[in-house]
C-alpha atoms as a PDB file:
ATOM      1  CA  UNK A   1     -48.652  37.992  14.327  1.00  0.00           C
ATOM      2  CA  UNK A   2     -48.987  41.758  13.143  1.00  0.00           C
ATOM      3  CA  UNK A   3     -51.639  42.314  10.651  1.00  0.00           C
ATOM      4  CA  UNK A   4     -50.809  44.606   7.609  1.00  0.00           C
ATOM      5  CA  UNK A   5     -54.162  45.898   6.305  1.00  0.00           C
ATOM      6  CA  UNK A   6     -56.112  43.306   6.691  1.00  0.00           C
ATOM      7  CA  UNK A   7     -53.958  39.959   6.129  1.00  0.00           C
ATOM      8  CA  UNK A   8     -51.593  38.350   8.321  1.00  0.00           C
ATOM      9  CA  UNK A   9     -47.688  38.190   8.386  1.00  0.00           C
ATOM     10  CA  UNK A  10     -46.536  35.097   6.808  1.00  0.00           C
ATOM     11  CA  UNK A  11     -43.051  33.846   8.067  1.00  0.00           C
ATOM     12  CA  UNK A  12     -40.393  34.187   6.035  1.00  0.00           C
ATOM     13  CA  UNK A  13     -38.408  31.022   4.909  1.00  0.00           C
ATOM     14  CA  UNK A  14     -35.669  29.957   6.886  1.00  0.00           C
ATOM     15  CA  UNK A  15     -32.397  27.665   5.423  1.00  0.00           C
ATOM     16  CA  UNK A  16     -31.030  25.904   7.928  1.00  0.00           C
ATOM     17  CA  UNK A  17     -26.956  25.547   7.709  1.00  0.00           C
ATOM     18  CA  UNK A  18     -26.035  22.698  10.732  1.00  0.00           C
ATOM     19  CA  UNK A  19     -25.804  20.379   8.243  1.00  0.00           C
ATOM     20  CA  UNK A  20     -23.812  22.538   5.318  1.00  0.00           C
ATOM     21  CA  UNK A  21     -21.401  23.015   8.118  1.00  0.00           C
ATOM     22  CA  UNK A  22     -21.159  19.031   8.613  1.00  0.00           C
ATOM     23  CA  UNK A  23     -21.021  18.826   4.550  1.00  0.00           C
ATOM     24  CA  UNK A  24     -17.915  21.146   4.897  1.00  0.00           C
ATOM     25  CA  UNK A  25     -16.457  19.748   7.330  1.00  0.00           C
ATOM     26  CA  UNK A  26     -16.343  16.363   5.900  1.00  0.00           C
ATOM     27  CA  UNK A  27     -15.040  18.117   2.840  1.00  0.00           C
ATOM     28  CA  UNK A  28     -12.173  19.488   4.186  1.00  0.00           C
ATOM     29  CA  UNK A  29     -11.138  15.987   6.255  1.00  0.00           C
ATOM     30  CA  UNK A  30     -11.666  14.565   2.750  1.00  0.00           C
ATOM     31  CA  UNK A  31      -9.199  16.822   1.063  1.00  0.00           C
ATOM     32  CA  UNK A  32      -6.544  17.060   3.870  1.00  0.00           C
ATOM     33  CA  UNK A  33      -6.283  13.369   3.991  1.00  0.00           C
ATOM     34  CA  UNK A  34      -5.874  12.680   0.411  1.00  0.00           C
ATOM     35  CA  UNK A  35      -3.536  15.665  -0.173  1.00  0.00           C
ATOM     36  CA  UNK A  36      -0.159  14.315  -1.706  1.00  0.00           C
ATOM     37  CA  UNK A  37       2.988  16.527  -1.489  1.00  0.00           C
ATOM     38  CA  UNK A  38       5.347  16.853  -4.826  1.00  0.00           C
ATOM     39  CA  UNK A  39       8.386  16.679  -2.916  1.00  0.00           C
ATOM     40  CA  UNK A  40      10.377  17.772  -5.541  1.00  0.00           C
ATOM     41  CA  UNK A  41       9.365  19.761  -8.436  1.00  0.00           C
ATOM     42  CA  UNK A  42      12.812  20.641 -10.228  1.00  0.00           C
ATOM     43  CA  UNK A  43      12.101  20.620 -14.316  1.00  0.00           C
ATOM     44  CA  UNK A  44      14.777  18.551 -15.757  1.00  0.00           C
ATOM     45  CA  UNK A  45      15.364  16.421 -18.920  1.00  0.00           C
ATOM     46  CA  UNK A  46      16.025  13.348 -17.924  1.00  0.00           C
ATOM     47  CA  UNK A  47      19.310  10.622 -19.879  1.00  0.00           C
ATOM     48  CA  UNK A  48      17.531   7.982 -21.333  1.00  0.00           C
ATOM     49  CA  UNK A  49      17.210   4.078 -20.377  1.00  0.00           C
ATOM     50  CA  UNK A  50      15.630   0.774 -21.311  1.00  0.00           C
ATOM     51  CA  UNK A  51      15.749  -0.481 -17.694  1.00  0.00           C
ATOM     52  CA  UNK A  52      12.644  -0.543 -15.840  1.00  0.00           C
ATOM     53  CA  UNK A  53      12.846  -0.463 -12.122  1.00  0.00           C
ATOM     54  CA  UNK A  54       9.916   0.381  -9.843  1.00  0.00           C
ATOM     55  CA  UNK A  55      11.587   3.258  -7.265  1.00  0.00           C
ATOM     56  CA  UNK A  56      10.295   3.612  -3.704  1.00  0.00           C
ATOM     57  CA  UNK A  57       7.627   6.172  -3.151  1.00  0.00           C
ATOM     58  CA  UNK A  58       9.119   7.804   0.530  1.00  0.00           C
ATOM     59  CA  UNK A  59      12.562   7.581  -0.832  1.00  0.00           C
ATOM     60  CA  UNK A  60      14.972  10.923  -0.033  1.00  0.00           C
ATOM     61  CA  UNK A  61      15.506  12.682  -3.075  1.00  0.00           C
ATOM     62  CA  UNK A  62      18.425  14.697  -4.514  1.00  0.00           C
ATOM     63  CA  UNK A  63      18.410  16.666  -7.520  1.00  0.00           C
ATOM     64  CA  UNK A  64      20.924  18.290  -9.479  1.00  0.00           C
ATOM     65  CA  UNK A  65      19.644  20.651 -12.156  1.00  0.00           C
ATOM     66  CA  UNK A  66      22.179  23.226 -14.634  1.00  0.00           C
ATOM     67  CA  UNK A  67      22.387  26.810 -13.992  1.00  0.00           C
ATOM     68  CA  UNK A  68      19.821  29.299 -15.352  1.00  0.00           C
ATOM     69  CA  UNK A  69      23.177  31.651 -16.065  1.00  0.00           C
ATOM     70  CA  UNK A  70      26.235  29.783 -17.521  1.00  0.00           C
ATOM     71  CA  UNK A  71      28.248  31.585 -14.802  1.00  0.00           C
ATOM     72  CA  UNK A  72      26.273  30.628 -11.853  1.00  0.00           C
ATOM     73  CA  UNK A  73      26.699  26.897  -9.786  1.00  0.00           C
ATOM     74  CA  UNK A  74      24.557  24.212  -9.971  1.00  0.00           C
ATOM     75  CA  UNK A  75      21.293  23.610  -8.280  1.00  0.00           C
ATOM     76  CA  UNK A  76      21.205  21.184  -5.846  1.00  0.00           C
ATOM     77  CA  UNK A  77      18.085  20.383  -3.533  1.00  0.00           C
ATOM     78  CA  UNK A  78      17.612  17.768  -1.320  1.00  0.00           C
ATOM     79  CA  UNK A  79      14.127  16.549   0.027  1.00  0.00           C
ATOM     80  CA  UNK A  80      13.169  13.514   2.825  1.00  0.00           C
ATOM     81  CA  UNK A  81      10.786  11.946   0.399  1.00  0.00           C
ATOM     82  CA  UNK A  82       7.814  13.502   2.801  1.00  0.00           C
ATOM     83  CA  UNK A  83       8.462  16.816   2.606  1.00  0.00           C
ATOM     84  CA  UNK A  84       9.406  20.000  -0.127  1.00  0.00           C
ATOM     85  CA  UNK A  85      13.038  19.942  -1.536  1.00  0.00           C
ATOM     86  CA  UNK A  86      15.288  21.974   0.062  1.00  0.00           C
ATOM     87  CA  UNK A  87      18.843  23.780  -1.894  1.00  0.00           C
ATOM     88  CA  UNK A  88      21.891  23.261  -0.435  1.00  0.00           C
ATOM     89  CA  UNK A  89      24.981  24.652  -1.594  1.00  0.00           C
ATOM     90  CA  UNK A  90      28.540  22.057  -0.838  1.00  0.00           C
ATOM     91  CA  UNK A  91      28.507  18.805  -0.791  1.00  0.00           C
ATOM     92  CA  UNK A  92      28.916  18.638   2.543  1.00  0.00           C
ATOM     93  CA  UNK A  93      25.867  19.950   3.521  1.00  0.00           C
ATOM     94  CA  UNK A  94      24.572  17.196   1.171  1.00  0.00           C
ATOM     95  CA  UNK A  95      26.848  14.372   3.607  1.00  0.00           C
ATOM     96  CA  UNK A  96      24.912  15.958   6.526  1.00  0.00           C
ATOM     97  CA  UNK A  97      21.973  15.853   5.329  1.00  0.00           C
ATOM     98  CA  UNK A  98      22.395  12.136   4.496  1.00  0.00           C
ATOM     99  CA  UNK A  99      24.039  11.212   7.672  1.00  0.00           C
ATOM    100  CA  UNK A 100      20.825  12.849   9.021  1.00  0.00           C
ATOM    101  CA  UNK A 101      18.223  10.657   6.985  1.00  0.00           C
ATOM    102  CA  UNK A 102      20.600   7.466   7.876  1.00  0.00           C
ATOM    103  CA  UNK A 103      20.936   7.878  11.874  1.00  0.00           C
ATOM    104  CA  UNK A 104      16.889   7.818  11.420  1.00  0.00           C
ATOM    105  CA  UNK A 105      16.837   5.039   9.572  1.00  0.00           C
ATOM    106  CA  UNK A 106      19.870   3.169   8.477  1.00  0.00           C
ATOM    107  CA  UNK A 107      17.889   1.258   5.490  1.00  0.00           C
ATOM    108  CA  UNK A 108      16.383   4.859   4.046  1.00  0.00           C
ATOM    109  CA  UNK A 109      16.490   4.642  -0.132  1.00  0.00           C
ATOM    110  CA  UNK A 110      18.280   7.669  -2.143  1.00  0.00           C
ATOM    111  CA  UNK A 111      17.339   8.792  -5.354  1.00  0.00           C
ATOM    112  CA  UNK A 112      19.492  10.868  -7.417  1.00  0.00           C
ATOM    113  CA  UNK A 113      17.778  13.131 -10.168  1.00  0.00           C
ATOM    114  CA  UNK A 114      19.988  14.581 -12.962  1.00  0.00           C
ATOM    115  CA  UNK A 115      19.398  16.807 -15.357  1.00  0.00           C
ATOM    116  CA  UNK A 116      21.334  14.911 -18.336  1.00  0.00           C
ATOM    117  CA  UNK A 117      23.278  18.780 -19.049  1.00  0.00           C
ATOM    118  CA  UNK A 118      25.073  18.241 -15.821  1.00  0.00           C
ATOM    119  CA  UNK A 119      28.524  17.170 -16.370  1.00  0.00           C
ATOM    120  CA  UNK A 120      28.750  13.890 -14.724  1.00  0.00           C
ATOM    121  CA  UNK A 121      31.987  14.683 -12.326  1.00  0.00           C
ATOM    122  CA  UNK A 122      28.827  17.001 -10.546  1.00  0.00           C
ATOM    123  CA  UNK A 123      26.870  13.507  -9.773  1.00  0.00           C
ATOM    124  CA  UNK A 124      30.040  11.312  -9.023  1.00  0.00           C
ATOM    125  CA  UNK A 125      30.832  14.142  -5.906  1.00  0.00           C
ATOM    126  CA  UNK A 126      27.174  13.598  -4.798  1.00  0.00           C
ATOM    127  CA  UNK A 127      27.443  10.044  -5.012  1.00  0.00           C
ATOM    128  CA  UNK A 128      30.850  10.429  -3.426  1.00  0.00           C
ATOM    129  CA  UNK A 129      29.023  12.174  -0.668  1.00  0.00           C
ATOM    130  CA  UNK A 130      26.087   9.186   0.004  1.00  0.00           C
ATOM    131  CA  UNK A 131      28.754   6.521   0.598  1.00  0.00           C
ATOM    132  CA  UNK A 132      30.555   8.736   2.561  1.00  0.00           C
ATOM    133  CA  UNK A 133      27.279   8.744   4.691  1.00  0.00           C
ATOM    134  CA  UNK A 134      27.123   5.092   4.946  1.00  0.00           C
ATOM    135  CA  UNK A 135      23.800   5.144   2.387  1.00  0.00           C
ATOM    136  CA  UNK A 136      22.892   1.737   1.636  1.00  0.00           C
ATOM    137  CA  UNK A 137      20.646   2.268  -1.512  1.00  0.00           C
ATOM    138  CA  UNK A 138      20.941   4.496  -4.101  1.00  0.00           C
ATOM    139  CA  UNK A 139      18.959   4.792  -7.418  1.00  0.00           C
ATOM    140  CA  UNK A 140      19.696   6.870 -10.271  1.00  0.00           C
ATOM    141  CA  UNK A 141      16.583   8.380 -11.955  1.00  0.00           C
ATOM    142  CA  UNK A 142      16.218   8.255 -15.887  1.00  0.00           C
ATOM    143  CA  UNK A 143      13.760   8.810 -18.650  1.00  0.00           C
ATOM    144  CA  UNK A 144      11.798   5.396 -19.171  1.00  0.00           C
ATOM    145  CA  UNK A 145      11.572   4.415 -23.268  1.00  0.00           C
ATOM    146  CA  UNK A 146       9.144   1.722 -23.961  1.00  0.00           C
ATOM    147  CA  UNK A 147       9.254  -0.574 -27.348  1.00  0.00           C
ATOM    148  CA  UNK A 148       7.000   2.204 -29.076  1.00  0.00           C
ATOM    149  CA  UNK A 149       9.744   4.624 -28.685  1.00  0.00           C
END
């Protein structure tokens, strides 16, 4: 210990990090395993029901939202119900991508998501499309009103 004039050197304070690295660590398992995806975050008003119906959570999901621009298509975007939508562009990339989600499993739910603008002949060809892909089940998503409303 080196003396300065007259008194000795204390030791400076130490922090010790192992366990603020086992703190983040656990952290970060924490937050990856409770992480939920949005498959599909499309803004759309939805037509209006009184039927409730519980839909399946890993369902594949198609939506079908108006043009920004009155002269541009429709946008269509397709998601597995585990992962981020997708856009497709004709209908039958829409039958292949169903075909695909069937061959894995031939029970897999659809859920179609329309914005209520879209003329309905747009929704019939999609729907046109999933039993042309041999899909089994096939929900149609709405706006829920309870008695208050």
């Amino acid at each position: 210990m080196g003396l300065i004039r007259g008194r000795e050197r204390k030791p400076a304070g130490q922090i010790f990090t192992a366990s603020m690295a086992d703190i983040v660590f656990l952290l970060l398992v924490f937050f990856i395993v409770t992480y939920k995806v949005e498959v599909d975050r499309t803004k759309m008003d939805l037509p209006d029901t009184w039927i409730r119906s519980k839909v399946p959570e890993k369902a594949a999901v198609i939506s079908i939202a108006p043009p920004d621009d009155i002269t541009a298509p429709l946008t269509v975007r397709v998601s597995t119900g585990e992962e981020m939508s997708l856009p497709v562009s004709t209908t039958e990339e829409v039958v292949t991508f169903a075909s695909t989600e069937v061959a894995r499993d031939p029970n897999k739910e659809f859920i179609i998501k329309a914005d209520e603008q879209v003329p309905y002949e747009h929704v019939d060809a999609v729907l046109d499309a999933l039993k042309q892909s041999k899909v089994k089940n096939i929900y149609l998503l709405s706006e829920q009103k309870t008695v208050k409303d």
